[in-house]
Protein backbone atom coordinates (compact mmCIF):
# COMPACT_ATOMS: atom_id res chain seq x y z
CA UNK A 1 33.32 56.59 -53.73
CA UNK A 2 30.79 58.42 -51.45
CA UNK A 3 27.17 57.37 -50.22
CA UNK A 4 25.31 58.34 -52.65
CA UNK A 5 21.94 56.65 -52.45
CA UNK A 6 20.27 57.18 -49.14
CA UNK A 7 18.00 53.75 -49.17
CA UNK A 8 19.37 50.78 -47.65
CA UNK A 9 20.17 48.05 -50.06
CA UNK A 10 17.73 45.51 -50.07
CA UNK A 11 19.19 41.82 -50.11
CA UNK A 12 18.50 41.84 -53.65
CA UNK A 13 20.79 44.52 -54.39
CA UNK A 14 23.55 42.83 -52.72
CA UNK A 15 23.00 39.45 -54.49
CA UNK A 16 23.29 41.25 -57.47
CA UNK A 17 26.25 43.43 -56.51
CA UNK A 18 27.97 39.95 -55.30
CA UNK A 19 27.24 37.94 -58.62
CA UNK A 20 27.69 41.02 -61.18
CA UNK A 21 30.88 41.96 -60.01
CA UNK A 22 32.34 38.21 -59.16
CA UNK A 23 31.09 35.97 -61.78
CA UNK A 24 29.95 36.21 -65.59
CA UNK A 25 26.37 35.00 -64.62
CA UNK A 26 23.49 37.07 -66.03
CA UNK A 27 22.71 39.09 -63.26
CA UNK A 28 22.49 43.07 -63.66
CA UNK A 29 23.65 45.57 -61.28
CA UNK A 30 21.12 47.68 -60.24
CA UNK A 31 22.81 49.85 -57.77
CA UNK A 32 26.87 50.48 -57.59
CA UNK A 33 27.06 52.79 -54.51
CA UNK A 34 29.28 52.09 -51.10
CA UNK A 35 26.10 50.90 -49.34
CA UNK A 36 25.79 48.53 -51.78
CA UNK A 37 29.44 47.23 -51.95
CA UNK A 38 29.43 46.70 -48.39
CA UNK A 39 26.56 44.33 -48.16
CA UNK A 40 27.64 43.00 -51.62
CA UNK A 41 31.16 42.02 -50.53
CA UNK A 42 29.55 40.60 -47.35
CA UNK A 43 27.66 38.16 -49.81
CA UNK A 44 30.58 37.30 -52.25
CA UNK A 45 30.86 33.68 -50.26
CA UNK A 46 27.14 33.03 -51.50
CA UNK A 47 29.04 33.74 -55.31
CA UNK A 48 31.19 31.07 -54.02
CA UNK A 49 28.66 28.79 -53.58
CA UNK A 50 27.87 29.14 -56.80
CA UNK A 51 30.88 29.22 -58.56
CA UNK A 52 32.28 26.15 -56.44
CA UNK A 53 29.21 23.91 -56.99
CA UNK A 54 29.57 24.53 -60.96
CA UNK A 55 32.91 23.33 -60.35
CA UNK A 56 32.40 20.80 -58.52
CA UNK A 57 29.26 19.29 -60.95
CA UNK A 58 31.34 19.69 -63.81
CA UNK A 59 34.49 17.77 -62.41
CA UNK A 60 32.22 15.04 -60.91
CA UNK A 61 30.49 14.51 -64.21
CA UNK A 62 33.67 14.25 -66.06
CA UNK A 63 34.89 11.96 -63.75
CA UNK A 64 31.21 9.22 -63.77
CA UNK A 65 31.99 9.39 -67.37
CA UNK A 66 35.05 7.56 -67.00
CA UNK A 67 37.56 11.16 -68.25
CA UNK A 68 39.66 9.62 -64.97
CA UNK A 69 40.58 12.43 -61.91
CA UNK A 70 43.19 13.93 -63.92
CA UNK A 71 40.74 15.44 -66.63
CA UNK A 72 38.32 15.67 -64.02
CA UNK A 73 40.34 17.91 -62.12
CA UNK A 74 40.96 19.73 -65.34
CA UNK A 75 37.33 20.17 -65.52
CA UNK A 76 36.74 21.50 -62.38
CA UNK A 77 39.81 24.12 -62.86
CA UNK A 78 38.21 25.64 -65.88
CA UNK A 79 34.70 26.42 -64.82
CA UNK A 80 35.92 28.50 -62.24
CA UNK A 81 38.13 30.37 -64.56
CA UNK A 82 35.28 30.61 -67.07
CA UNK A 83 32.96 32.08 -64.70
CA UNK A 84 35.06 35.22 -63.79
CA UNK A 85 36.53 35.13 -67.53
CA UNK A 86 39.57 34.28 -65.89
CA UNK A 87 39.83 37.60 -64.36
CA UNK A 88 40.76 35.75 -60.98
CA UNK A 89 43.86 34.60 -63.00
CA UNK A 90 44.57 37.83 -64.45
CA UNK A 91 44.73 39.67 -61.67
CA UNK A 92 47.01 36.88 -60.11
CA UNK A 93 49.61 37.57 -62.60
CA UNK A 94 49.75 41.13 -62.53
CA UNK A 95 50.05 41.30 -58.70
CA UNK A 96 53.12 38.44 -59.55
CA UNK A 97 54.47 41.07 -62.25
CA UNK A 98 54.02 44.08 -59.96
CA UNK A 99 55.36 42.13 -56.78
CA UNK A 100 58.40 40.87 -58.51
CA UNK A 101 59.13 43.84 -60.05
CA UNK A 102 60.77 45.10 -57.01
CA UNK A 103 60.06 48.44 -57.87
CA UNK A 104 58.10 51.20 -55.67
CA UNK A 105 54.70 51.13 -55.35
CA UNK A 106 53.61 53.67 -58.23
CA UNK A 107 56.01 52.25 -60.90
CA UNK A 108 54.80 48.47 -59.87
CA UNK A 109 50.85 49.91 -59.91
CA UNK A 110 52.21 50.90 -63.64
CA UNK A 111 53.34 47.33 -64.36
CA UNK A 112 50.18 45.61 -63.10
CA UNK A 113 48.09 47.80 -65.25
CA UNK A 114 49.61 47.08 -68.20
CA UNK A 115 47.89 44.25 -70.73
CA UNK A 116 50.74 41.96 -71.20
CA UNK A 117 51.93 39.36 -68.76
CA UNK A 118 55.96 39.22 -67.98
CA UNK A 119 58.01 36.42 -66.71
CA UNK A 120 56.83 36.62 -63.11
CA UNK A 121 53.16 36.24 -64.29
CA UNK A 122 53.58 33.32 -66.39
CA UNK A 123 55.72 31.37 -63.94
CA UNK A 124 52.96 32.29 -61.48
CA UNK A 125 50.11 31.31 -63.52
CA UNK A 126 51.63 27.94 -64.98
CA UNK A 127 52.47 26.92 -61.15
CA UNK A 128 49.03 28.08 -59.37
CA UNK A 129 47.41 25.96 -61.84
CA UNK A 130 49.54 23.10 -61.59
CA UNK A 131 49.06 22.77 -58.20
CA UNK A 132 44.77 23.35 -58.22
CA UNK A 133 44.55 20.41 -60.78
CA UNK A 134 46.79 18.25 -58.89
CA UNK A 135 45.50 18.64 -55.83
CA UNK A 136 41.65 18.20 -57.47
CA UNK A 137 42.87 15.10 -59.18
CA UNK A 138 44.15 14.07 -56.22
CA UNK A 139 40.72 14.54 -54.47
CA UNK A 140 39.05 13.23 -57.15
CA UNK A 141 40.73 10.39 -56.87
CA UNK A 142 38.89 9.35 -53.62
CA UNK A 143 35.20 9.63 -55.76
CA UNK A 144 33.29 12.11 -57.27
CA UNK A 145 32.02 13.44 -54.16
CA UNK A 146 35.30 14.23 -52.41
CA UNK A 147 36.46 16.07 -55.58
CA UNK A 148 33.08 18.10 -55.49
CA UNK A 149 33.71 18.78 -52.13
CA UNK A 150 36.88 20.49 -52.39
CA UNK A 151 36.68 22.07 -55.34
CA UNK A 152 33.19 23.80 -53.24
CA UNK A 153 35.52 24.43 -50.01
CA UNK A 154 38.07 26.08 -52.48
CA UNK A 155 35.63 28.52 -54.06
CA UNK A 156 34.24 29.55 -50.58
CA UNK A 157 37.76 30.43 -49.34
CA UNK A 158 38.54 32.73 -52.30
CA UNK A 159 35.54 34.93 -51.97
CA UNK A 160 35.52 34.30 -48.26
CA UNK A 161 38.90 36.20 -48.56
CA UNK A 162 37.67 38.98 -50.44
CA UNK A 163 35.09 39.99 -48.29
CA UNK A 164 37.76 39.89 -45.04
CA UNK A 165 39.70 42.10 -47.63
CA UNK A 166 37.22 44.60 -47.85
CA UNK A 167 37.19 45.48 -44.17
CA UNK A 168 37.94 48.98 -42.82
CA UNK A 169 41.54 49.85 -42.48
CA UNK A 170 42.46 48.28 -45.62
CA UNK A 171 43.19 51.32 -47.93
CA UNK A 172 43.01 51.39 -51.87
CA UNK A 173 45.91 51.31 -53.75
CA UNK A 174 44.36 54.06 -56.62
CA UNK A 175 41.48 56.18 -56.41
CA UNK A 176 39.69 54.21 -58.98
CA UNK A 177 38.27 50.65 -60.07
CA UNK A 178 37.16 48.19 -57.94
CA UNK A 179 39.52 48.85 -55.24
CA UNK A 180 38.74 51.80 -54.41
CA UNK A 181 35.06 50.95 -54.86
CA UNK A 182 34.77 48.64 -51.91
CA UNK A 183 38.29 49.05 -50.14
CA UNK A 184 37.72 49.13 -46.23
CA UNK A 185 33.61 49.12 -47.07
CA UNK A 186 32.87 46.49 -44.16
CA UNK A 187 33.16 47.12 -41.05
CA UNK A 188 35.80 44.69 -38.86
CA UNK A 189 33.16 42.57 -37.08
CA UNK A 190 31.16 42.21 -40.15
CA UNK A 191 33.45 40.73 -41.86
CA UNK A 192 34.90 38.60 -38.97
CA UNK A 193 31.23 37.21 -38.74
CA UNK A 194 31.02 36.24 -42.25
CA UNK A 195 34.70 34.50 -42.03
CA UNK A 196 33.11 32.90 -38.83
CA UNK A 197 30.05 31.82 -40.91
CA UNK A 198 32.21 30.58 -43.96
CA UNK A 199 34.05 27.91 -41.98
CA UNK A 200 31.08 25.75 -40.60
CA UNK A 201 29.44 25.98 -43.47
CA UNK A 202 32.83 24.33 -45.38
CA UNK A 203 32.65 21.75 -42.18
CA UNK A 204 29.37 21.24 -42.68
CA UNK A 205 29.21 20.80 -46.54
CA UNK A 206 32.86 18.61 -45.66
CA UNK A 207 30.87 16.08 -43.34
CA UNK A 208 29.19 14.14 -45.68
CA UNK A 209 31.92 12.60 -45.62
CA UNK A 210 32.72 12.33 -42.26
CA UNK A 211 34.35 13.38 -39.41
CA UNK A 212 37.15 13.68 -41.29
CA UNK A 213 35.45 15.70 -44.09
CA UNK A 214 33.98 17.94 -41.85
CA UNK A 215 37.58 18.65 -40.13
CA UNK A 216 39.08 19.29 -44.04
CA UNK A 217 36.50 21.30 -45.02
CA UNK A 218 37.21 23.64 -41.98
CA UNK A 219 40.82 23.36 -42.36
CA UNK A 220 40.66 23.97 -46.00
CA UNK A 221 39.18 27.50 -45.37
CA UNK A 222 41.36 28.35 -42.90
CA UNK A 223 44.50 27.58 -44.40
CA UNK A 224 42.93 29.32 -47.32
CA UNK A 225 42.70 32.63 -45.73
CA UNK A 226 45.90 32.75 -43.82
CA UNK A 227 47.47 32.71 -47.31
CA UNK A 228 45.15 35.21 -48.54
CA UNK A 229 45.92 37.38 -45.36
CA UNK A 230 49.95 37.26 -45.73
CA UNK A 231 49.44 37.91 -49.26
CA UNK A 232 47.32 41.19 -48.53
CA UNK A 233 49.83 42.78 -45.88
CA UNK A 234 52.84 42.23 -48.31
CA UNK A 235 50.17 43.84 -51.22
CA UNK A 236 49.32 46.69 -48.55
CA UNK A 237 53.41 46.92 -47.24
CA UNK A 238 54.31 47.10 -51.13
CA UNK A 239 51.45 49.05 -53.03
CA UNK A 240 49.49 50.71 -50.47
CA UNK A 241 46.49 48.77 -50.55
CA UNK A 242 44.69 46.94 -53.04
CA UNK A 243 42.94 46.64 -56.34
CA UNK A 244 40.97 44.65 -58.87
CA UNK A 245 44.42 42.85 -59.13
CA UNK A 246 45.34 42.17 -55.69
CA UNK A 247 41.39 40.93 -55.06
CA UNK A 248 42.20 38.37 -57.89
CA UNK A 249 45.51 37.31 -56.52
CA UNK A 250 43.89 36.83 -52.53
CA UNK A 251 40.98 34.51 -54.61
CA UNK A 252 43.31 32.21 -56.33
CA UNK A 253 45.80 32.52 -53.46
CA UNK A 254 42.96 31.27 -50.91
CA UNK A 255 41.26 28.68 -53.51
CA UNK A 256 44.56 26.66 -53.99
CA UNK A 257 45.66 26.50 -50.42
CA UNK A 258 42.60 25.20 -49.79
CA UNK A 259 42.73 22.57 -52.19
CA UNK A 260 46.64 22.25 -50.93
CA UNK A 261 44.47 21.31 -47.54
CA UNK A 262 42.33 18.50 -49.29
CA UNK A 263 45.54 16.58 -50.24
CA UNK A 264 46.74 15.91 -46.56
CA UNK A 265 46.20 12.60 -46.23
């Protein structure tokens, strides 16, 4: 994709490039240029926000209603998924399909874009899932608050690791989609600043319940994106760079080791 609107996107435009591309909310894209991506991507924790505090309402709700942390956790797994329209998840499994595949990098590219899920996928899926609600029930149990808490942290961390995958050197996989739209559209610093933004904000937002909450939060991120990271240079070692798919896989990746975080005790 080449520059090719000349005016500098207004905050505005990347708002809406953030929100139209990364959730299901109502919010039209005005302007789909590389400008745009890059100060879009640099935004996607702000869709976090968002996304995470949904998840968060809707699990502590379930739970003051007396649902219990289990369903609560439940709760708080399926807003997320509903606002992406579980693309997130999708693009998890394919990058499971196409990884497992052991094939070479085109044929696997083949396998991801496909419509159907195979073994590796499903296995994938059912275990990623497992392992957010568990970990939110497990936060839950501690009070409404703690399970809003991580289930924010979480959704900072995934699109937190999106916008560090968007930096420059990190190649698309194929010349089209959203991969190739905002592959390597931030600049290295930029996107180290926003990383080094995302984690005392998660401290922050963490200490309300302590000292202790403040240290989670931070470590939740963290943890979060050195997942994300591993997963991206085995994506970029074993298809060349990334797509649609692979951003989907480095969100879910990031959002359950964070919640993996919240469980240390």
């Amino acid at each position: 994709m080449t520059d090719t609107t000349s005016a500098r996107p207004t905050a505005g435009d990347a708002l809406r490039f953030a929100f139209g591309t990364l959730t299901v909310l109502p919010v039209p894209l005005t302007r789909w240029d590389r400008p745009t991506a890059r100060a879009g991507m640099a935004a996607a924790p702000l869709a976090g926000l968002a996304v995470g505090g949904c998840a968060g309402a809707a699990g502590a709700a379930a739970l003051l209603l007396g649902t219990g942390p289990l369903l609560a956790a439940v709760a708080a797994v399926a807003v997320p998924a509903v606002l992406t329209r579980a693309l997130h998840l999708d693009g998890l499994a394919d990058v499971a399909d196409g990884l497992g595949s052991g094939k070479p990098a085109g044929d696997a590219l083949r396998i991801m874009k496909q419509s159907d899920i195979g073994p590796f996928g499903v296995v994938t899926l059912l275990l990623v899932l497992l392992a957010q609600t568990a970990a939110l029930a497990r936060a839950f149990a501690h009070g409404p608050g703690t399970g809003a808490l991580a289930a924010l942290t979480a959704a900072l961390a995934a699109r937190c690791a999106l916008t560090l995958a968007c930096r420059a050197g990190v190649p698309a996989a194929r010349p089209d989609g959203l991969g190739a739209v905002v592959a390597g559209a931030l600049p290295v610093p930029a996107a180290l600043a926003v990383a080094a933004l995302t984690v005392p904000a998660a401290a922050g937002a963490g200490a309300a319940l302590g000292p202790g909450g403040a240290l989670r939060g931070a470590a939740a991120v963290l943890l979060g994106l050195a997942a994300a990271e591993l997963l991206l240079r085995r994506c970029r070692r074993r298809l060349g760079g990334v797509t649609g798919d692979v951003f989907g896989a480095l969100a879910e990746t990031a959002a359950t080791c964070a919640l993996l975080a919240w469980t240390v005790s």
